[in-house]
Protein backbone atom coordinates (compact mmCIF):
# COMPACT_ATOMS: atom_id res chain seq x y z
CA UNK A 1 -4.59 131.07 -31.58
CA UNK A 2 -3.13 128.37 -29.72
CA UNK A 3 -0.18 127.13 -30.88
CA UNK A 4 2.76 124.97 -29.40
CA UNK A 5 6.30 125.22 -30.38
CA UNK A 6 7.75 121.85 -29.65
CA UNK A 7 9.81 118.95 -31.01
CA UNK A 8 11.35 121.81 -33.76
CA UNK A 9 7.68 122.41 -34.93
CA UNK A 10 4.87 124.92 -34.70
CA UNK A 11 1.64 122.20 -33.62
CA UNK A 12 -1.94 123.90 -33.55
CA UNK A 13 -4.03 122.39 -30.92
CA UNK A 14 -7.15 123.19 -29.18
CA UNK A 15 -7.55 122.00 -24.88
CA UNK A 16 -10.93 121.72 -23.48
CA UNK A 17 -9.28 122.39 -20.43
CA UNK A 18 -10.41 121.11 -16.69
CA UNK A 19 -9.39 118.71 -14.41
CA UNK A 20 -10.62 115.59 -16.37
CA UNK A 21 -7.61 112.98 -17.38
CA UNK A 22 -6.12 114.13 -20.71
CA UNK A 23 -7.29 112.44 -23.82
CA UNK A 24 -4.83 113.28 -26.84
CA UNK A 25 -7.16 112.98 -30.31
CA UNK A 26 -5.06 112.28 -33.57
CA UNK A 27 -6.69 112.43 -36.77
CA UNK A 28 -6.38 110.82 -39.87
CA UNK A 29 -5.16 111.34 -43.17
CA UNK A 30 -6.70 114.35 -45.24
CA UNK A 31 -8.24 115.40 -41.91
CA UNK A 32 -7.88 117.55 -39.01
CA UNK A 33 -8.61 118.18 -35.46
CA UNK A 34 -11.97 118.96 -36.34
CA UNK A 35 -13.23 115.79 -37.03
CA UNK A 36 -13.03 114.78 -33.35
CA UNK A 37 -15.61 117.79 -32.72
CA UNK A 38 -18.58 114.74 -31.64
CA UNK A 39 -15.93 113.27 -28.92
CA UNK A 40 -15.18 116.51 -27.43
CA UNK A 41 -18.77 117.30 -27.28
CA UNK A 42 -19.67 114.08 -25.88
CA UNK A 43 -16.78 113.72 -23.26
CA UNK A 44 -15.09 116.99 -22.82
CA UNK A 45 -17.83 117.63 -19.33
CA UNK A 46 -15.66 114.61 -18.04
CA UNK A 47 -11.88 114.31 -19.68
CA UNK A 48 -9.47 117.11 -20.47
CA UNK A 49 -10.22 116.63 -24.28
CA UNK A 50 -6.92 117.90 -26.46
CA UNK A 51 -7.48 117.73 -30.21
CA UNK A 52 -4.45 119.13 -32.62
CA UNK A 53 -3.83 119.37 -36.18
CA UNK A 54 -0.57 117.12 -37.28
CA UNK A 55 2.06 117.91 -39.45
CA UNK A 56 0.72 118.85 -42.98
CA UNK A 57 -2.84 119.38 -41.97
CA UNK A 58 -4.60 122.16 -40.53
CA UNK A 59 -3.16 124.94 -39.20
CA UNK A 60 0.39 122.53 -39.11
CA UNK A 61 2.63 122.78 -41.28
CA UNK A 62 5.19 119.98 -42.59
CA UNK A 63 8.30 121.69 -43.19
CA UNK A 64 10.38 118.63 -44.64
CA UNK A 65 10.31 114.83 -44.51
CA UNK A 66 8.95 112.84 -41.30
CA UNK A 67 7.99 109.47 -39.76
CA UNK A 68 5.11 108.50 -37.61
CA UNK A 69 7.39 107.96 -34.61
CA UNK A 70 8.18 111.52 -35.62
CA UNK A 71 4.01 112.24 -35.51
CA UNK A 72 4.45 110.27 -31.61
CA UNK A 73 7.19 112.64 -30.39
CA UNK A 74 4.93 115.63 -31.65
CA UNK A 75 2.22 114.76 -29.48
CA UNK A 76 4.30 113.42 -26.50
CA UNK A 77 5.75 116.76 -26.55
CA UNK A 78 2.49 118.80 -27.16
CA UNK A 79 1.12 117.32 -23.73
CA UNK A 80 3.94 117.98 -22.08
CA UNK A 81 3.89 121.31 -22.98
CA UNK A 82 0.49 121.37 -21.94
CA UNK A 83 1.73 119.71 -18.52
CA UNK A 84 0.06 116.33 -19.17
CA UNK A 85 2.38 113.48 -17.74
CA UNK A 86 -0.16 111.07 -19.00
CA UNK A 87 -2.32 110.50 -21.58
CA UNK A 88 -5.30 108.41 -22.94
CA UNK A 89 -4.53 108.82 -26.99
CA UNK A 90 -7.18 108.02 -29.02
CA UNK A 91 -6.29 108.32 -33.00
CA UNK A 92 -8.12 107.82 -36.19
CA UNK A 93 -6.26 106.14 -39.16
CA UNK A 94 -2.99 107.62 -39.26
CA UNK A 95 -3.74 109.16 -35.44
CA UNK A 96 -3.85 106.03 -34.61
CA UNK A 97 -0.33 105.14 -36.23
CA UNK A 98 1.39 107.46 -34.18
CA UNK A 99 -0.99 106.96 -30.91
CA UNK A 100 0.49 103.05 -30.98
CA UNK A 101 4.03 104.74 -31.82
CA UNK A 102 3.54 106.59 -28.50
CA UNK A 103 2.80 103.90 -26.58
CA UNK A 104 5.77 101.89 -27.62
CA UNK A 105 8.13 104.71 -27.21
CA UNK A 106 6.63 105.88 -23.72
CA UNK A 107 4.49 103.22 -22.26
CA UNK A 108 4.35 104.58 -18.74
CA UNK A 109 2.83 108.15 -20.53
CA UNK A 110 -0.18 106.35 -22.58
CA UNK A 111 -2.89 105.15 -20.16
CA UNK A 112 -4.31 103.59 -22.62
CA UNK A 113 -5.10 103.72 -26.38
CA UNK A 114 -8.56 104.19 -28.33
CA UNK A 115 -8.27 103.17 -32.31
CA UNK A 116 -10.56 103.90 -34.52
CA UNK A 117 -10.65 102.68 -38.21
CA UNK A 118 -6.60 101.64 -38.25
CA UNK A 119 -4.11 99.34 -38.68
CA UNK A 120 -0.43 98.09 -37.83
CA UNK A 121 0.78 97.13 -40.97
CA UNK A 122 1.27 98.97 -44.81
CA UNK A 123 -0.62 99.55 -47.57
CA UNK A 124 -1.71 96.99 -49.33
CA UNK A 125 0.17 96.74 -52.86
CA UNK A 126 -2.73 96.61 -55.20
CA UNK A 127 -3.93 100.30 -54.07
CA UNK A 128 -0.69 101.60 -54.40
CA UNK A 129 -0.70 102.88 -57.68
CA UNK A 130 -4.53 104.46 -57.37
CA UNK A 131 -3.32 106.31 -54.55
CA UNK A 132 -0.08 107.30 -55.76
CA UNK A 133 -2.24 108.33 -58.75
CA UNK A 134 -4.61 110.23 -56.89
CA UNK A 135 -1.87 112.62 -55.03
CA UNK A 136 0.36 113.18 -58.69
CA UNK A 137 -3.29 114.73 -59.64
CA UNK A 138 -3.79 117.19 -56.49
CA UNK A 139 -0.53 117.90 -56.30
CA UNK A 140 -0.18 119.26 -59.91
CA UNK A 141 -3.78 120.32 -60.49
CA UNK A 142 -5.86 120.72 -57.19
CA UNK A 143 -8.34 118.39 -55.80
CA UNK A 144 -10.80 118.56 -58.83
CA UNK A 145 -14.32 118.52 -57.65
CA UNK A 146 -14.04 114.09 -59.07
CA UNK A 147 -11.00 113.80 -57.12
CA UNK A 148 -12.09 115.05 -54.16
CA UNK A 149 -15.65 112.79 -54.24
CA UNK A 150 -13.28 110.15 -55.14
CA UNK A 151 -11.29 110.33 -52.04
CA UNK A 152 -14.16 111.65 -49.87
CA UNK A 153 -15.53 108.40 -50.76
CA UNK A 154 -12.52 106.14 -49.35
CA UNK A 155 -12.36 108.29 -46.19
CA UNK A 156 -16.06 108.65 -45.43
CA UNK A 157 -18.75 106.64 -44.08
CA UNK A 158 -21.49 105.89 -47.28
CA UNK A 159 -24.05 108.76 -47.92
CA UNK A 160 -22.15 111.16 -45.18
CA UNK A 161 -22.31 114.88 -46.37
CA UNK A 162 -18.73 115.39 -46.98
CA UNK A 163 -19.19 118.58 -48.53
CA UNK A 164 -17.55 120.47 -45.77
CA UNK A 165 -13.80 118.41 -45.78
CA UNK A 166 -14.07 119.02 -49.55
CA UNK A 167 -14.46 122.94 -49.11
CA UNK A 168 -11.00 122.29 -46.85
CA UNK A 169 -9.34 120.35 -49.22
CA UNK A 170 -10.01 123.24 -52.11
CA UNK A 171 -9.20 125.93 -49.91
CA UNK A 172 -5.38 125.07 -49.30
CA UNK A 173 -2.18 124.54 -51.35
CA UNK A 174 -2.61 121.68 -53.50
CA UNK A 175 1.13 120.49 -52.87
CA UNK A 176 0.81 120.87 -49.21
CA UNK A 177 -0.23 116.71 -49.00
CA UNK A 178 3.08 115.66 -50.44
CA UNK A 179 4.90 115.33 -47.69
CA UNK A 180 2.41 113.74 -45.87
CA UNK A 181 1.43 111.59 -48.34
CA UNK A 182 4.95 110.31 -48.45
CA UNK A 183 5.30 109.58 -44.87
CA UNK A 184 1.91 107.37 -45.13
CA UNK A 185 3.11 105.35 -47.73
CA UNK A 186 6.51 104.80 -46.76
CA UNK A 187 5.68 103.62 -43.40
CA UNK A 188 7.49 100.85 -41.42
CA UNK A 189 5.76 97.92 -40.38
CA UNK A 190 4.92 97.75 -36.31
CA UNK A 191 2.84 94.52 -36.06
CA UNK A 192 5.50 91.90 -35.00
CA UNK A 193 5.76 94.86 -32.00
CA UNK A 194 2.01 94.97 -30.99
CA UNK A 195 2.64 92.30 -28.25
CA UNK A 196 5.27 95.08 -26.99
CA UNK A 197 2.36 97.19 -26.19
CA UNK A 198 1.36 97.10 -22.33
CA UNK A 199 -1.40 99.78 -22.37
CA UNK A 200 -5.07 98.68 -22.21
CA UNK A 201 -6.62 98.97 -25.78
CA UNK A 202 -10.15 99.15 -27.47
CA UNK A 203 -10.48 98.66 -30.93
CA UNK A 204 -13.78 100.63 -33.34
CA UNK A 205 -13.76 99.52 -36.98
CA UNK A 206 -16.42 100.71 -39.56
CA UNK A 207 -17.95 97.75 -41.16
CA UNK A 208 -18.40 99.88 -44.54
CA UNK A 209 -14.51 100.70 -44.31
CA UNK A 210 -13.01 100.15 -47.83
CA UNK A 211 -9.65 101.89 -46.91
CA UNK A 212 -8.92 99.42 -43.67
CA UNK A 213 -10.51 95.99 -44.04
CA UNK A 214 -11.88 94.49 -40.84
CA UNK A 215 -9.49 92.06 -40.57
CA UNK A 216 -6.55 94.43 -39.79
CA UNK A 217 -8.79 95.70 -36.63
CA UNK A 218 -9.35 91.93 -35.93
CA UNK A 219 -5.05 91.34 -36.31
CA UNK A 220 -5.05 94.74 -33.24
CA UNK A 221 -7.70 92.87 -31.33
CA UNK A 222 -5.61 89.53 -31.32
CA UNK A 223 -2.68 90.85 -31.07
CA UNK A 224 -2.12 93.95 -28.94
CA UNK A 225 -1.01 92.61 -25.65
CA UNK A 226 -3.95 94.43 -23.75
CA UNK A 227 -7.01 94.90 -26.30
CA UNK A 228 -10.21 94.45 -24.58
CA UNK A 229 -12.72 94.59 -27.28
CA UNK A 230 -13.44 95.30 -31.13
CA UNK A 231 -16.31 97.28 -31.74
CA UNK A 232 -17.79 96.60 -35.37
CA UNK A 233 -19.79 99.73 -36.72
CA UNK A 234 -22.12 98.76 -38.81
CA UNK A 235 -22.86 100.84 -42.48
CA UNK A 236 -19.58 103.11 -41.01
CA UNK A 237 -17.13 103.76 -43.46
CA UNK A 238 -13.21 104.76 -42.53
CA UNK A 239 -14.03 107.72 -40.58
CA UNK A 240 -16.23 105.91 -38.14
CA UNK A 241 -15.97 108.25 -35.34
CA UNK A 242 -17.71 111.49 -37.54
CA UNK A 243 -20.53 109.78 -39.40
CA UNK A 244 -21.58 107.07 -36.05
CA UNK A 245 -20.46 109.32 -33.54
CA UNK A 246 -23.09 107.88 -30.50
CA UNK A 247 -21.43 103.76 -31.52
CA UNK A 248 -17.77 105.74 -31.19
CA UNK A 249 -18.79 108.17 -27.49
CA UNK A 250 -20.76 105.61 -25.94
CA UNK A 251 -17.83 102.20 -25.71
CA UNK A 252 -14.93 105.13 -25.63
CA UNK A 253 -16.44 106.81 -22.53
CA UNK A 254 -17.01 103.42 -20.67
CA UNK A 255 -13.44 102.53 -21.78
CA UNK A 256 -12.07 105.96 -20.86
CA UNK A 257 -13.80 105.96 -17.11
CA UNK A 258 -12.37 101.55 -16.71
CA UNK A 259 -8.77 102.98 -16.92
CA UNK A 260 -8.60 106.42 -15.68
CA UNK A 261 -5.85 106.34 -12.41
């Protein structure tokens, strides 16, 4: 399997390989480098597609506390190893937390940044206690077949066949999300830095998304120094990218092929 043994962790990733420019996939919360399977398809004949499974997820493992910035360095360090100097990053939810992390702590690496279904800022305070809810639950009794609809239902698009993340979700350690959950809610605040942000950006943002409202992809649109467009998916839910995969491939690829050296 392929595994790379960087930044003090052990990071499974899969490389389409080729001589394509490098796009770095990072997936969102609850997922893992799996969900970017309609990208790769769609783009991996053209880009060096790298997908990998962050810290708690997967085939990663979180082995004590960490930061997003901490999530950056990972995959900084992951193309490196894979002898990528540069980088499009392109990051779901909490991928793309860390992909705009990257890009302020090595702007001349990220050629440019693809978000999909994300945000700058925190939680906001009235779903705090549902979702703090939520993980005391899996933690101490497993993702109960409620729970996991429940959550499948904040995280997918409406009437998506979620069946398969749910098998996932039942088939690992029920306390392996703590850590993770942790770092997402106890994240710091990067929006007063988006103007800091020189790489060229395109923004995707399900219409249907209950767990990021539009107007935090409309803040990344106004306020990343270099954000070309937003694309609004209609009936997509937070994981745009898996249930509308052809309104994701089609603006990424044209994006992808402006900015590639």
């Amino acid at each position: 399997m392929p595994f790379a043994d960087v930044n003090g962790q052990h990071i499974y990733f899969e490389d389409s390989g080729g001589d394509g420019v490098p796009v770095i996939f990072s997936h969102g919360f609850l997922m893992d480098h799996e969900m970017f399977r309609p990208q790769v398809a769609a783009l991996s004949g053209e880009f060096r597609c790298i997908t990998w499974d962050e810290r708690g997820f997967g085939q990663t493992e979180a082995t004590g506390p960490f930061t997003y910035w901490d999530s950056a360095d990972d995959a900084l360090a992951l193309l490196a190893h894979l002898d990528a100097d540069r980088a499009f990053f392109v990051g779901m939810s909490q991928g793309g937390f860390l992909s705009m992390r990257a890009a302020l702590r090595a702007p001349d690496r990220v050629l440019g940044l693809g978000l999909i279904d994300t945000q700058s800022g925190l939680e906001a305070e009235e779903v705090r206690p549902a979702y703090e809810a939520m993980t005391e639950e899996w933690t101490t009794n497993g993702p109960s077949d409620e729970l996991a609809d429940a959550i499948a239902g904040i995280i997918m698009s409406p009437g998506f066949d979620h069946t398969e993340w749910v098998a996932k979700w039942k088939a690992r350690p029920k306390d392996v999300i703590r850590e993770p959950f942790r770092t997402l809610m106890d994240r710091d605040d990067i929006s007063d830095r988006l103007p800091e942000i020189t790489a060229p950006a395109v923004v995707f943002h399900g219409e249907a998304d209950t767990a990021i409202p539009m107007d935090k992809a409309e803040q990344l649109l106004k306020n990343l120094g270099h954000c070309e467009e937003l694309v609004r998916i209609p009936d997509a839910g937070h994981a745009s990218n898996l249930s509308h995969p052809a309104e994701v491939n089609g603006p990424l690829a044209d994006f992808l092929r402006r900015h590639q050296p």
